[in-house]
Protein backbone atom coordinates (compact mmCIF):
# COMPACT_ATOMS: atom_id res chain seq x y z
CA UNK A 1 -19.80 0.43 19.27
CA UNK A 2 -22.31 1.66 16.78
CA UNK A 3 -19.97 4.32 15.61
CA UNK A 4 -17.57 1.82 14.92
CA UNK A 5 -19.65 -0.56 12.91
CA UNK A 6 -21.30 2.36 11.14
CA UNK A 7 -17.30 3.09 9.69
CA UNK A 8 -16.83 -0.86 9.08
CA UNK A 9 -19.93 -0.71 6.92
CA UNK A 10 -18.59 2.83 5.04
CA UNK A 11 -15.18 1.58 4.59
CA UNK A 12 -16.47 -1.42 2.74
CA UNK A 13 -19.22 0.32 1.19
CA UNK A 14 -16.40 3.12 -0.50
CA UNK A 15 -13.39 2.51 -2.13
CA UNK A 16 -13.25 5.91 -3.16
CA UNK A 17 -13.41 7.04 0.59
CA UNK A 18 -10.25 5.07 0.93
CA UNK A 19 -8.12 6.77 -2.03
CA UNK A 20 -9.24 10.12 -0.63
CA UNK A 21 -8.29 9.25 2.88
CA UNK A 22 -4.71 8.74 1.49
CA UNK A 23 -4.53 11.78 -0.20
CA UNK A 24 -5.35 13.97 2.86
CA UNK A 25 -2.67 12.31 4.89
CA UNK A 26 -0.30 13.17 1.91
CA UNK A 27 -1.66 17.14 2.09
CA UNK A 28 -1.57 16.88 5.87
CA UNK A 29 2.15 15.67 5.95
CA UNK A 30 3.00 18.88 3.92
CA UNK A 31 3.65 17.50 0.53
CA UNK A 32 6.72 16.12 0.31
CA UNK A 33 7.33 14.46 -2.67
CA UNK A 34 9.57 11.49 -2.02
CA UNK A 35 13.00 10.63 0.13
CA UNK A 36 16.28 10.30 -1.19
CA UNK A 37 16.57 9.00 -4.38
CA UNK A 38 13.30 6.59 -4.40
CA UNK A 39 9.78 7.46 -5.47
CA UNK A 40 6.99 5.24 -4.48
CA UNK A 41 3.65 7.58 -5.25
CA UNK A 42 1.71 5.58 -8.01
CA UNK A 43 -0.24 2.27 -8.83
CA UNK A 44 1.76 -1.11 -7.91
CA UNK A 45 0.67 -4.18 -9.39
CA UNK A 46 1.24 -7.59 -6.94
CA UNK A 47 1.83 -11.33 -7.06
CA UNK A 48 -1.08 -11.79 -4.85
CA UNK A 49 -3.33 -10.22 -7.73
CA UNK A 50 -3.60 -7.23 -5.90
CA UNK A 51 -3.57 -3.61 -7.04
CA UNK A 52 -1.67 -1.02 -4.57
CA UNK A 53 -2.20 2.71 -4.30
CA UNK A 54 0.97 4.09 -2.14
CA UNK A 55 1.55 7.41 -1.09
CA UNK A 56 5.16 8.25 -0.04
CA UNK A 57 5.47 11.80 1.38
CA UNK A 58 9.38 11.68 2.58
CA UNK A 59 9.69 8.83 4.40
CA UNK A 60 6.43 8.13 5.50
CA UNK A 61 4.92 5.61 3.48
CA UNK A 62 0.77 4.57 2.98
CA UNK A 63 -1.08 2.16 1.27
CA UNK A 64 -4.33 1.02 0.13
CA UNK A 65 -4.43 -2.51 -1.26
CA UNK A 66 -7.02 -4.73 -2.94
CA UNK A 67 -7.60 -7.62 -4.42
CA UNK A 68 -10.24 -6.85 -6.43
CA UNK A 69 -13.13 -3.23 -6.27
CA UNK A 70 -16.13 -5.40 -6.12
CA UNK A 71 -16.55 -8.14 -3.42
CA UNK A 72 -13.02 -8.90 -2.79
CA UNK A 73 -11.26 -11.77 -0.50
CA UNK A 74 -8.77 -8.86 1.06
CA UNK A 75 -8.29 -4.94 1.52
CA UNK A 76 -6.05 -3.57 3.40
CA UNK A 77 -3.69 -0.52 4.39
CA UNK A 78 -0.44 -0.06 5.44
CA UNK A 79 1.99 2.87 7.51
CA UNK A 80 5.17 2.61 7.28
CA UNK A 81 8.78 4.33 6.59
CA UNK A 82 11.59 4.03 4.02
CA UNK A 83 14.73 4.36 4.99
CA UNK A 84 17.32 3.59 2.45
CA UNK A 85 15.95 0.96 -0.18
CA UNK A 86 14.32 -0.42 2.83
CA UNK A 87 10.39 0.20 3.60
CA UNK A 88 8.81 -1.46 7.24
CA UNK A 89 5.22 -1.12 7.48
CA UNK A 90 2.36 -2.35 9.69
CA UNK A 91 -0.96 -3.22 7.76
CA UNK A 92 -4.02 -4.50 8.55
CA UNK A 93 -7.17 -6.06 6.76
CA UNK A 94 -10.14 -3.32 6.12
CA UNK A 95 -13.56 -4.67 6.42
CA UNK A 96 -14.17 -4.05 2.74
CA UNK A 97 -12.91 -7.88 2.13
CA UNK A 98 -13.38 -10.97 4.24
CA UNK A 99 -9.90 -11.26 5.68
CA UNK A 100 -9.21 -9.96 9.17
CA UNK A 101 -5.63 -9.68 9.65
CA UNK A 102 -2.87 -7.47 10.63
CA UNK A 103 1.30 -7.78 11.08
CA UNK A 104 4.43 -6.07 9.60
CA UNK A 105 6.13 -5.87 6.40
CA UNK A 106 9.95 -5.17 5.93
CA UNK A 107 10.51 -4.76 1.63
CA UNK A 108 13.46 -4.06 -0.57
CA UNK A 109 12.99 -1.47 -3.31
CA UNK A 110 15.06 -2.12 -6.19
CA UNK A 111 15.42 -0.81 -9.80
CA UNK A 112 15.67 -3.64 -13.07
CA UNK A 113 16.61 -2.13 -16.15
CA UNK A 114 14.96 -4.01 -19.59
CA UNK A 115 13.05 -2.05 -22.07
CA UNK A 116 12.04 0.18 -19.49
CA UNK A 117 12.76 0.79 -16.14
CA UNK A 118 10.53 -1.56 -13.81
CA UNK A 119 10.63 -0.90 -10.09
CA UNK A 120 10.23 -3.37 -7.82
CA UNK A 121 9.07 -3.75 -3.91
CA UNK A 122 10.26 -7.58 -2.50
CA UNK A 123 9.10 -8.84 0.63
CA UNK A 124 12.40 -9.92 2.84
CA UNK A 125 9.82 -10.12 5.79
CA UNK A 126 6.02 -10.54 6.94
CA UNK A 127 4.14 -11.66 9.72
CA UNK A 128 -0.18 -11.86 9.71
CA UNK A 129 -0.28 -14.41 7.27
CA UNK A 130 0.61 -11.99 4.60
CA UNK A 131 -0.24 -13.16 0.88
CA UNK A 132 2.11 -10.94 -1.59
CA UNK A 133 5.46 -11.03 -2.06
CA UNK A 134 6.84 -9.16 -5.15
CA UNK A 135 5.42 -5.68 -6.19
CA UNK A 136 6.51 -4.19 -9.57
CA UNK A 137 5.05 -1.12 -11.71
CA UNK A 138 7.10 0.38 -14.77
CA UNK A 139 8.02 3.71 -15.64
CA UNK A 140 6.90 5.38 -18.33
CA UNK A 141 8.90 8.22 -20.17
């Protein structure tokens, strides 16, 4: 039990340990850039104020999500698949923030076209008491 609560205490303690523990799955999954036609890798901005960092290597798909880096309500990661425009994921609450929950995510990845491209992630399903809904980042270039 002490091993456990020593991680609890790193996890929250590190936010950095977090980002690099994504990136070593994606090097340990052999680098795949993306599946199909849909690239996910990058910084994803949330309706629940939250800030993701996904990793997509194929069509395995990770997450680190937060509402804030200092003291925040929620943190939490997600593993999941894409298959399609279609991305189901189970994610649960780190103890970084004061929520402690868990439960699945199905989303819809879709593509608006204004000034720029925007992509956008839109929750057609969640369970756990799940706060966002709509995820959107724009591409630059």
């Amino acid at each position: 039990m002490g091993d456990l609560m020593d991680l609890s205490k790193l996890l929250k303690e590190n936010r950095q340990l977090l980002i690099s523990f994504l990136l070593f799955l994606l090097l340990l999954s052999g680098f795949q850039v993306s599946a199909g036609d849909y690239d996910l890798n990058g910084v994803w901005n949330c309706d629940d104020n939250g800030k993701y960092y996904i990793v997509q290597t194929g069509e395995d798909v990770y997450w680190f999500g937060e509402q804030k880096e200092l003291n925040p309500e929620w943190a939490n990661l997600a593993i999941g698949k894409i298959n399609g425009n279609i991305i189901s994921l189970k994610w649960f609450d780190l103890p970084k923030g004061k929520m402690k929950q868990n439960g699945e995510l199905t989303l819809e990845y879709s593509e608006i076209k204004i000034s720029d491209t925007h992509q956008a992630l839109t929750a057609v399903g969640k369970t756990g008491n799940f706060g966002g809904s709509k995820w959107t980042r724009t591409l630059l270039g």
